[in-house]
PDB file of N, CA and C in Angstrom:
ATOM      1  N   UNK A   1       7.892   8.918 -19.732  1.00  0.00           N
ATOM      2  CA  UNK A   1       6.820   9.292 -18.842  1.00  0.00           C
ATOM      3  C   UNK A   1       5.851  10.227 -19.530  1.00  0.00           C
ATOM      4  N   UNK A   2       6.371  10.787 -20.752  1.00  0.00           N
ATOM      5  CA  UNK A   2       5.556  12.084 -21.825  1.00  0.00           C
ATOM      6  C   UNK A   2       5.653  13.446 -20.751  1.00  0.00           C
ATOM      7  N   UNK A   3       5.030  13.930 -21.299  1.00  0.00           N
ATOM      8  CA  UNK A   3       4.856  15.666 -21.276  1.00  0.00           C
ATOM      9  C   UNK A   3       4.413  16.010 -19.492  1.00  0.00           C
ATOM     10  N   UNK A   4       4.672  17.230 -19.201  1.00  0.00           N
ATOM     11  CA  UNK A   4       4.992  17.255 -17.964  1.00  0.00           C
ATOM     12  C   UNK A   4       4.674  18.989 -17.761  1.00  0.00           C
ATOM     13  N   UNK A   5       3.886  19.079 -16.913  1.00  0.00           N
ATOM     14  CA  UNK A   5       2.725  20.735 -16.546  1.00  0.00           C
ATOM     15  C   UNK A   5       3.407  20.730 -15.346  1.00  0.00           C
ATOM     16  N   UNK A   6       3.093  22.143 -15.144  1.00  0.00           N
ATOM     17  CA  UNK A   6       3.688  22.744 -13.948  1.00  0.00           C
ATOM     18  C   UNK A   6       2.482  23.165 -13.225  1.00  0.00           C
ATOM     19  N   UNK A   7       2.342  23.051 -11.729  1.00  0.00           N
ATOM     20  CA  UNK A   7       0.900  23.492 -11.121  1.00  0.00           C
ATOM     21  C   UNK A   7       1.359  24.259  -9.616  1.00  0.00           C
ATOM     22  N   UNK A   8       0.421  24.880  -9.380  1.00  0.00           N
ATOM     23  CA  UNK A   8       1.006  25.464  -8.265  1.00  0.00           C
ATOM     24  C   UNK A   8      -0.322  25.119  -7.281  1.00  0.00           C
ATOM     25  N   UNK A   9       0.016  24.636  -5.840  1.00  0.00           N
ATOM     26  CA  UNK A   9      -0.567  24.126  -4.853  1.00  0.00           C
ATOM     27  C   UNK A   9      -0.538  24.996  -4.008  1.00  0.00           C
ATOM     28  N   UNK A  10      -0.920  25.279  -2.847  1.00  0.00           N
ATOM     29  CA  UNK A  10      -1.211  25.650  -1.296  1.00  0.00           C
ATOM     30  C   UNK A  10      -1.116  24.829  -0.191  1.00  0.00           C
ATOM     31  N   UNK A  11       0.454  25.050   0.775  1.00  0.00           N
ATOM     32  CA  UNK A  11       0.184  23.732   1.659  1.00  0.00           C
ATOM     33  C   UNK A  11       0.732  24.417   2.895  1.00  0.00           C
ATOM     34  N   UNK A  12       0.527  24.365   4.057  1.00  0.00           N
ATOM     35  CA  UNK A  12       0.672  24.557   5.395  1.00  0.00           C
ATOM     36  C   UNK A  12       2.417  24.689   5.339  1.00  0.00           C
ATOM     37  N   UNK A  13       2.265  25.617   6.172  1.00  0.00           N
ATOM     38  CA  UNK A  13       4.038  26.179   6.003  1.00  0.00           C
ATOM     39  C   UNK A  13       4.972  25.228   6.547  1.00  0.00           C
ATOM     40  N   UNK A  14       4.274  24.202   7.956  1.00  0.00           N
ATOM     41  CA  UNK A  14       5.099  23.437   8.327  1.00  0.00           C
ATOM     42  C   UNK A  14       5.368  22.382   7.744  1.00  0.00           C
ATOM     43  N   UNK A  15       4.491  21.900   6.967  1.00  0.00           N
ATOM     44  CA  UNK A  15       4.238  20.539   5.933  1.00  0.00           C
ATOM     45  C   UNK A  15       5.231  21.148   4.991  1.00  0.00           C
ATOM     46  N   UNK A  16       5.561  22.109   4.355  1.00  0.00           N
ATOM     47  CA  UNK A  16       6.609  22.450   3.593  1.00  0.00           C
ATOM     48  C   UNK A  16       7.972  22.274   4.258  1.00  0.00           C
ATOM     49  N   UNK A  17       8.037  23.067   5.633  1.00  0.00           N
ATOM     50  CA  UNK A  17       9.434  22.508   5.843  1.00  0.00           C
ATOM     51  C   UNK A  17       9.911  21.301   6.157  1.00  0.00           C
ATOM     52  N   UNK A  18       9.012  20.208   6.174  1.00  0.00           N
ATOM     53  CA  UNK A  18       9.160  18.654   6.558  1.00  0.00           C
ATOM     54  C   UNK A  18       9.613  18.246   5.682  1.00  0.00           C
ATOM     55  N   UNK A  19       8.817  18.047   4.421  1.00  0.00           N
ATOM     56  CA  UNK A  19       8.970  17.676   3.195  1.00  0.00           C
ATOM     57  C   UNK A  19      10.343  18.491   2.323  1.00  0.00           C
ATOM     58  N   UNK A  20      10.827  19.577   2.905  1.00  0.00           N
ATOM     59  CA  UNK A  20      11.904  20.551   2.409  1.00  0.00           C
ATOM     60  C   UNK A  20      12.889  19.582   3.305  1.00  0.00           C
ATOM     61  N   UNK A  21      12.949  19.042   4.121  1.00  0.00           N
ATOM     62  CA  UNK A  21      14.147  18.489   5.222  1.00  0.00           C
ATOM     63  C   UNK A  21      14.233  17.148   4.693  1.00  0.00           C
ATOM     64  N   UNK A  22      12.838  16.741   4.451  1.00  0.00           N
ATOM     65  CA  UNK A  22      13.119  15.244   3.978  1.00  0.00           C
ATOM     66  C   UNK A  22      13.913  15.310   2.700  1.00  0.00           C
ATOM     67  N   UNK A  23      13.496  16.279   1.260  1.00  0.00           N
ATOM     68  CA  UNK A  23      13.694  15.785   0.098  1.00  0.00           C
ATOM     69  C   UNK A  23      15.247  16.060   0.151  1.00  0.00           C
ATOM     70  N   UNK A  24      15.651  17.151   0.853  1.00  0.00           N
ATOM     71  CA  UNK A  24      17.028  17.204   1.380  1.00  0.00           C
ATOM     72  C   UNK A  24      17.977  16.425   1.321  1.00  0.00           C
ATOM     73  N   UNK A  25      17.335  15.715   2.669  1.00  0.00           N
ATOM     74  CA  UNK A  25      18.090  14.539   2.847  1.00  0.00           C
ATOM     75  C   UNK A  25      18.355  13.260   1.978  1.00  0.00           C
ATOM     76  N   UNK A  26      17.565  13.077   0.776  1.00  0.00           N
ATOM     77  CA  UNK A  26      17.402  11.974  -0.513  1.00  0.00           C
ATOM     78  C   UNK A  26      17.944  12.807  -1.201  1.00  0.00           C
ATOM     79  N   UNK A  27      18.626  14.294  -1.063  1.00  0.00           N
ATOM     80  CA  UNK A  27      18.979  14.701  -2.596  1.00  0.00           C
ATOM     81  C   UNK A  27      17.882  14.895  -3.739  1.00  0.00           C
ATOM     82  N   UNK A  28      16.722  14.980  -3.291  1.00  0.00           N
ATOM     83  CA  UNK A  28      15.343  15.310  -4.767  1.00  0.00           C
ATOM     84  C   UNK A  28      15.294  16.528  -5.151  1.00  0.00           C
ATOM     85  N   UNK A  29      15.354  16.870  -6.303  1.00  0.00           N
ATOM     86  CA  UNK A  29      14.474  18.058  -6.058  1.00  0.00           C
ATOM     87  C   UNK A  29      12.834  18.031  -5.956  1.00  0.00           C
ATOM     88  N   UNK A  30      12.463  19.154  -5.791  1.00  0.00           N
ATOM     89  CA  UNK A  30      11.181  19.105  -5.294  1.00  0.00           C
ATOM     90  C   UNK A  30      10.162  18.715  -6.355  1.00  0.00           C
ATOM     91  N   UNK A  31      10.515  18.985  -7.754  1.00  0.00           N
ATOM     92  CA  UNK A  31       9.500  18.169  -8.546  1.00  0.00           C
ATOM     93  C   UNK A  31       9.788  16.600  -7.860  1.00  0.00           C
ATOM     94  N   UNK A  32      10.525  16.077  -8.000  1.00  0.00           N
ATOM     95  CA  UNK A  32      10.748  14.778  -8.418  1.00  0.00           C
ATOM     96  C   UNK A  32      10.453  14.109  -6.420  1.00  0.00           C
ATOM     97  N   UNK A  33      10.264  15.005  -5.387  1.00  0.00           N
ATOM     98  CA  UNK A  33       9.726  14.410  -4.220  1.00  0.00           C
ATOM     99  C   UNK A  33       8.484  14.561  -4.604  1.00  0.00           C
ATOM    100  N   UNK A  34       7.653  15.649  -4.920  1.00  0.00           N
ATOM    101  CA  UNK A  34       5.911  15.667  -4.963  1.00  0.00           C
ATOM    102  C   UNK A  34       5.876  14.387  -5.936  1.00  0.00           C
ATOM    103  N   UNK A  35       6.623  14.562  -6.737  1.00  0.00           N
ATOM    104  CA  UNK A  35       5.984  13.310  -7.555  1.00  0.00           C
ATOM    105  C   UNK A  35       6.027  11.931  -7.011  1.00  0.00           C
ATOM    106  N   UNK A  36       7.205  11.626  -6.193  1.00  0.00           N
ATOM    107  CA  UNK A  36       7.106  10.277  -5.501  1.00  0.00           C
ATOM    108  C   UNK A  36       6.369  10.591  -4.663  1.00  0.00           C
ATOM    109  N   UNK A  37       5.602  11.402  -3.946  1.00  0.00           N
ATOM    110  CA  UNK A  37       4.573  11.594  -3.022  1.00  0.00           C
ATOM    111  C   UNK A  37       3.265  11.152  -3.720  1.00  0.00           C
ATOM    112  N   UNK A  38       2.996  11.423  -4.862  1.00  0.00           N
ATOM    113  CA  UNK A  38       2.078  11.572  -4.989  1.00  0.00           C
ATOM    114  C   UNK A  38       1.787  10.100  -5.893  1.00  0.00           C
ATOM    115  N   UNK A  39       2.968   8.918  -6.263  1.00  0.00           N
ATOM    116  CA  UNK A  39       2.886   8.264  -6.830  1.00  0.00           C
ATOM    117  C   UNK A  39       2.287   7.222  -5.363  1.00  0.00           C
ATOM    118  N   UNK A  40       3.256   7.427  -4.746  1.00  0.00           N
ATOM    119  CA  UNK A  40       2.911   6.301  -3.251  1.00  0.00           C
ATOM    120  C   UNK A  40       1.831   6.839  -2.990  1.00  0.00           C
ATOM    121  N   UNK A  41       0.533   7.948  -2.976  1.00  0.00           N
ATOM    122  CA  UNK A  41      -0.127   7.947  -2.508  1.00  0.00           C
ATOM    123  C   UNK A  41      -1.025   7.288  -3.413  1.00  0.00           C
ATOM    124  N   UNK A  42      -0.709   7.327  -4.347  1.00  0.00           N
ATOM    125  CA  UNK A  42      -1.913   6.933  -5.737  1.00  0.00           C
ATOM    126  C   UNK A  42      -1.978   5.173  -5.656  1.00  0.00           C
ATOM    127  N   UNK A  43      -0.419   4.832  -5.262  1.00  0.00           N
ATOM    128  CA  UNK A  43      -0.270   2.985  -4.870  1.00  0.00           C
ATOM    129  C   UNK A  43      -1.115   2.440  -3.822  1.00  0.00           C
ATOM    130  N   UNK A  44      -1.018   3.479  -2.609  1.00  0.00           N
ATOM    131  CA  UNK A  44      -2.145   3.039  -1.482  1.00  0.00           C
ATOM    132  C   UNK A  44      -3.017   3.594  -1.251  1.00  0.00           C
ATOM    133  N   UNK A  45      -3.106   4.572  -1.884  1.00  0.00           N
ATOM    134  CA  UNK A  45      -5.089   4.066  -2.732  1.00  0.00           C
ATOM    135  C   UNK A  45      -5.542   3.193  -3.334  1.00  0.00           C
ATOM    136  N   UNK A  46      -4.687   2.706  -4.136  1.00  0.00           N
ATOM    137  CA  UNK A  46      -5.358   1.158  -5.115  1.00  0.00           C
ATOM    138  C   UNK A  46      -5.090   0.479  -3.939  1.00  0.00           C
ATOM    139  N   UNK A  47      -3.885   0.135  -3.257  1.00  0.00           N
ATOM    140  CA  UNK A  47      -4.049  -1.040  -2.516  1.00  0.00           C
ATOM    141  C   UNK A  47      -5.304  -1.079  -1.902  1.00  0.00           C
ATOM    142  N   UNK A  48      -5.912   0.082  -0.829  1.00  0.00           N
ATOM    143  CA  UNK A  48      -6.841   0.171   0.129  1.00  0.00           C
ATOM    144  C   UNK A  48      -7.874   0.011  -0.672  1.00  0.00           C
ATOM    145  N   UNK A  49      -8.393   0.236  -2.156  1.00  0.00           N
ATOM    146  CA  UNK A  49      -9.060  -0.250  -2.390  1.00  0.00           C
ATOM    147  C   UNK A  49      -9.284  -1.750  -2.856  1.00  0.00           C
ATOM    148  N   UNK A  50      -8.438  -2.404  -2.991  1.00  0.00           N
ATOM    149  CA  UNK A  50      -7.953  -3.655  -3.738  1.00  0.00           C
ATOM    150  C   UNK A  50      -8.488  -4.465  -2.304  1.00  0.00           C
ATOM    151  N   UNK A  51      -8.007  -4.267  -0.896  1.00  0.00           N
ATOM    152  CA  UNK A  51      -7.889  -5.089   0.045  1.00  0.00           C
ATOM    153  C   UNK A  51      -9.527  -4.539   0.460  1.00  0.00           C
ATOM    154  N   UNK A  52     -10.327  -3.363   0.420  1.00  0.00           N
ATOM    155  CA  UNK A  52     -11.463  -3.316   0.755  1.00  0.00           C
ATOM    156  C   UNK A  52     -12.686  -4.377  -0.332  1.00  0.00           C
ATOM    157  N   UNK A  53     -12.539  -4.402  -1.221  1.00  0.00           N
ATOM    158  CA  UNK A  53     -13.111  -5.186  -2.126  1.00  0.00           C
ATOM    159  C   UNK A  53     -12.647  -6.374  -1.846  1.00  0.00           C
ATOM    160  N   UNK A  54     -11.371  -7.105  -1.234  1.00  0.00           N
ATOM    161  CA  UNK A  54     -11.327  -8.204  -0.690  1.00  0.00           C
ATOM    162  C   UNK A  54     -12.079  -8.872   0.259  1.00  0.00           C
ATOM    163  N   UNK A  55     -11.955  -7.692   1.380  1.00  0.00           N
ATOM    164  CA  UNK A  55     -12.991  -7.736   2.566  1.00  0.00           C
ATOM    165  C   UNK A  55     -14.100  -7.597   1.870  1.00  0.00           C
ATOM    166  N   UNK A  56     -14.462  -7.070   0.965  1.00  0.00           N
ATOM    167  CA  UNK A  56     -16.261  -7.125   1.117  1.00  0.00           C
ATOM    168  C   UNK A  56     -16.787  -8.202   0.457  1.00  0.00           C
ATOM    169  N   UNK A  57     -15.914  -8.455  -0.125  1.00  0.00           N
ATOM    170  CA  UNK A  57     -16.182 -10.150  -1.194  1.00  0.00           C
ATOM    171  C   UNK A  57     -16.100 -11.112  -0.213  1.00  0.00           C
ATOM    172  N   UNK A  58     -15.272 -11.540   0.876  1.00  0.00           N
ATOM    173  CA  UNK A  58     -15.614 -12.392   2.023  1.00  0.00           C
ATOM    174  C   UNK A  58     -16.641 -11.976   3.130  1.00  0.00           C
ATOM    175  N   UNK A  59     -17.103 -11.556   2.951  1.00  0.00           N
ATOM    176  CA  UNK A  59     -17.450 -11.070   4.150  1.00  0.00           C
ATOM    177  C   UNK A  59     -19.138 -11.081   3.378  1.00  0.00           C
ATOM    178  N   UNK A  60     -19.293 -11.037   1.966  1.00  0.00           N
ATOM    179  CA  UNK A  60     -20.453 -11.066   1.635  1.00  0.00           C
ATOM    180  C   UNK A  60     -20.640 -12.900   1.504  1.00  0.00           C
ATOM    181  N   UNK A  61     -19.576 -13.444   1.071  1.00  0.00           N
ATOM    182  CA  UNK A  61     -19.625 -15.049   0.677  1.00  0.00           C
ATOM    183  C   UNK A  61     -18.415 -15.651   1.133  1.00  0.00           C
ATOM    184  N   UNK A  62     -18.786 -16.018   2.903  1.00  0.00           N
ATOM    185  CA  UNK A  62     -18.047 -16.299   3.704  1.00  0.00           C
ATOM    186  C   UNK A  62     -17.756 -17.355   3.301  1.00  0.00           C
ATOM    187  N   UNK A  63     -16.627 -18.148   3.511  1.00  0.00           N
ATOM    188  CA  UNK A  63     -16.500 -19.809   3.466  1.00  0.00           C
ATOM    189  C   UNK A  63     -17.098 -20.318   4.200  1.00  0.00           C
ATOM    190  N   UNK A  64     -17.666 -21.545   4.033  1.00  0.00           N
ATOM    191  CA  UNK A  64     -18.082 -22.725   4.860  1.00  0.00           C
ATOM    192  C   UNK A  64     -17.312 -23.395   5.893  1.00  0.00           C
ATOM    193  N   UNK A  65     -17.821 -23.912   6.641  1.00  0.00           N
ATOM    194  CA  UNK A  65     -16.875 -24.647   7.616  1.00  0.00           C
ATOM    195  C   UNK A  65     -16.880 -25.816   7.078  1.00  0.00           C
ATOM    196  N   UNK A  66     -16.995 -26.414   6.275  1.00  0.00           N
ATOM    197  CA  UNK A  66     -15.818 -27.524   5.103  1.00  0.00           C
ATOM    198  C   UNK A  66     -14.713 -27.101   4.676  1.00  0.00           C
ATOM    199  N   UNK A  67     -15.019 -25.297   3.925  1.00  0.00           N
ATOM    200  CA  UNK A  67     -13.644 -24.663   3.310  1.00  0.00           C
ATOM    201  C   UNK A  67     -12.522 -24.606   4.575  1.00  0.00           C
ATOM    202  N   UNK A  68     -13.065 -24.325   5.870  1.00  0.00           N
ATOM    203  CA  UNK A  68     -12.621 -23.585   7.022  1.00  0.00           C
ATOM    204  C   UNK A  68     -11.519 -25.246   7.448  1.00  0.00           C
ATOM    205  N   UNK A  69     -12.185 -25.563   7.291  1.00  0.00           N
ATOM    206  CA  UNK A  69     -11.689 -27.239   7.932  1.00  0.00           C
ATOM    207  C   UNK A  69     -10.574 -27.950   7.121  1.00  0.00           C
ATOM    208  N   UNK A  70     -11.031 -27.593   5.543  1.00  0.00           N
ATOM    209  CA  UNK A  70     -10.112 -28.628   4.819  1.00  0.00           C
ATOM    210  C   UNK A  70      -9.019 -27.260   4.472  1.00  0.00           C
ATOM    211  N   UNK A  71      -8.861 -26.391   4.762  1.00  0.00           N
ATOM    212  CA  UNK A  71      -7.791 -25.402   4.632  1.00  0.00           C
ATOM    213  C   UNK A  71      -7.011 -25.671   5.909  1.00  0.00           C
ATOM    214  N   UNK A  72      -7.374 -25.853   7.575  1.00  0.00           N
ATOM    215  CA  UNK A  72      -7.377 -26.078   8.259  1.00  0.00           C
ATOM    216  C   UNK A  72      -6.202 -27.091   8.557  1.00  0.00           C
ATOM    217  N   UNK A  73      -6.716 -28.353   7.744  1.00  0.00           N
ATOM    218  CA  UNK A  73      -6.014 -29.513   7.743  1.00  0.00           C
ATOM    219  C   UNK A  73      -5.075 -29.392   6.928  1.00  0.00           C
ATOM    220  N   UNK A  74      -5.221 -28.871   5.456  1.00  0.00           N
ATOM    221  CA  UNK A  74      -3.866 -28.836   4.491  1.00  0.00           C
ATOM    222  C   UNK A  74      -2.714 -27.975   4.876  1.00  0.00           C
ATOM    223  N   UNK A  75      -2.821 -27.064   6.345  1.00  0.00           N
ATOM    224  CA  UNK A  75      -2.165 -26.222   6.302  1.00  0.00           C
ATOM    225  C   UNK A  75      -1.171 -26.638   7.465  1.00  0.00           C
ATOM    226  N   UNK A  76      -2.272 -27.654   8.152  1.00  0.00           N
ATOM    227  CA  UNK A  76      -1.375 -28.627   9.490  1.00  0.00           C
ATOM    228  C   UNK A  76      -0.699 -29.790   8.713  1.00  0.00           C
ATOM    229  N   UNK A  77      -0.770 -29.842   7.646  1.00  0.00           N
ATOM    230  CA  UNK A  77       0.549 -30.995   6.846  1.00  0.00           C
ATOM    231  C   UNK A  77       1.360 -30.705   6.415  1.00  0.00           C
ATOM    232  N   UNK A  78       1.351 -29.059   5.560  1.00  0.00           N
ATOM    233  CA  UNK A  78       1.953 -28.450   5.128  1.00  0.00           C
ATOM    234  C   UNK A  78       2.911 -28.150   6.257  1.00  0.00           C
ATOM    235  N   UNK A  79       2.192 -27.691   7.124  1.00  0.00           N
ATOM    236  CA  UNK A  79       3.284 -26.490   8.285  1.00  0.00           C
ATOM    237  C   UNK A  79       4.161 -27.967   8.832  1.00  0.00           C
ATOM    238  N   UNK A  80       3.468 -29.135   9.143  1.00  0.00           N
ATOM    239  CA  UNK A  80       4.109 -29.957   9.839  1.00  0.00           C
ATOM    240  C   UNK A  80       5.750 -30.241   9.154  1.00  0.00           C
ATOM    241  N   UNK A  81       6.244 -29.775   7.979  1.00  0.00           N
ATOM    242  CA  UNK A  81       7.317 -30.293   7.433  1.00  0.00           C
ATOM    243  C   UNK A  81       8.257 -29.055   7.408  1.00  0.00           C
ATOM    244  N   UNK A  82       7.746 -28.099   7.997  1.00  0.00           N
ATOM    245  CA  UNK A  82       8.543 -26.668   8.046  1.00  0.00           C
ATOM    246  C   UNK A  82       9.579 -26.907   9.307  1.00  0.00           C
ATOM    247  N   UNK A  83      10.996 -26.266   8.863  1.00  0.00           N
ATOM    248  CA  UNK A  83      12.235 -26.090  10.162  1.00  0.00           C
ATOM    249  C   UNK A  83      11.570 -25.078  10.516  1.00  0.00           C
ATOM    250  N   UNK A  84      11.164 -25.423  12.247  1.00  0.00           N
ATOM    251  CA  UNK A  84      10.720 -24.426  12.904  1.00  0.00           C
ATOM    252  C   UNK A  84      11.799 -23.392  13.678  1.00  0.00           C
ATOM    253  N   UNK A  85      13.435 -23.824  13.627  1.00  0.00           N
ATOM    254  CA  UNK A  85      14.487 -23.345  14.626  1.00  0.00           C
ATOM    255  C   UNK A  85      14.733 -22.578  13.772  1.00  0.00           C
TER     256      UNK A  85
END
């Protein structure tokens, strides 16, 4: 992972004891919870941006209602062979 700084933050006393109860309960210590905190937050940030640039790419160059239709149909032949029970 390489080299590794120490920083000191400011956070609301109750947000400390949440996060003190949670990492608890997983056994972390507290480096190693901020850091999975801060890794999942860094993941859904890319996602939210990944899926906003999705949306704005359709939404600027919508499909056609040919695309709409022949997706439409391949998906009622497809689904038709699925165990629905």
């Amino acid at each position: 992972m390489g080299k590794t700084v120490k920083i000191a933050v400011s956070i609301p006393k109750e947000l400390l004891k949440e996060a003190e109860k949670e990492r608890k309960k997983g056994g972390e210590s507290r480096s190693a919870f901020v850091q999975r905190a801060i890794r999942v937050s860094l993941k859904q940030s890319k996602k939210d941006k990944a899926i906003s640039s999705y949306i704005e790419g359709y939404q600027s160059k919508p499909e056609s209602k040919e695309e709409i239709d022949e997706a439409r149909r391949i998906a009622e032949f497809v689904l038709v062979e699925e165990p629905w029970e």
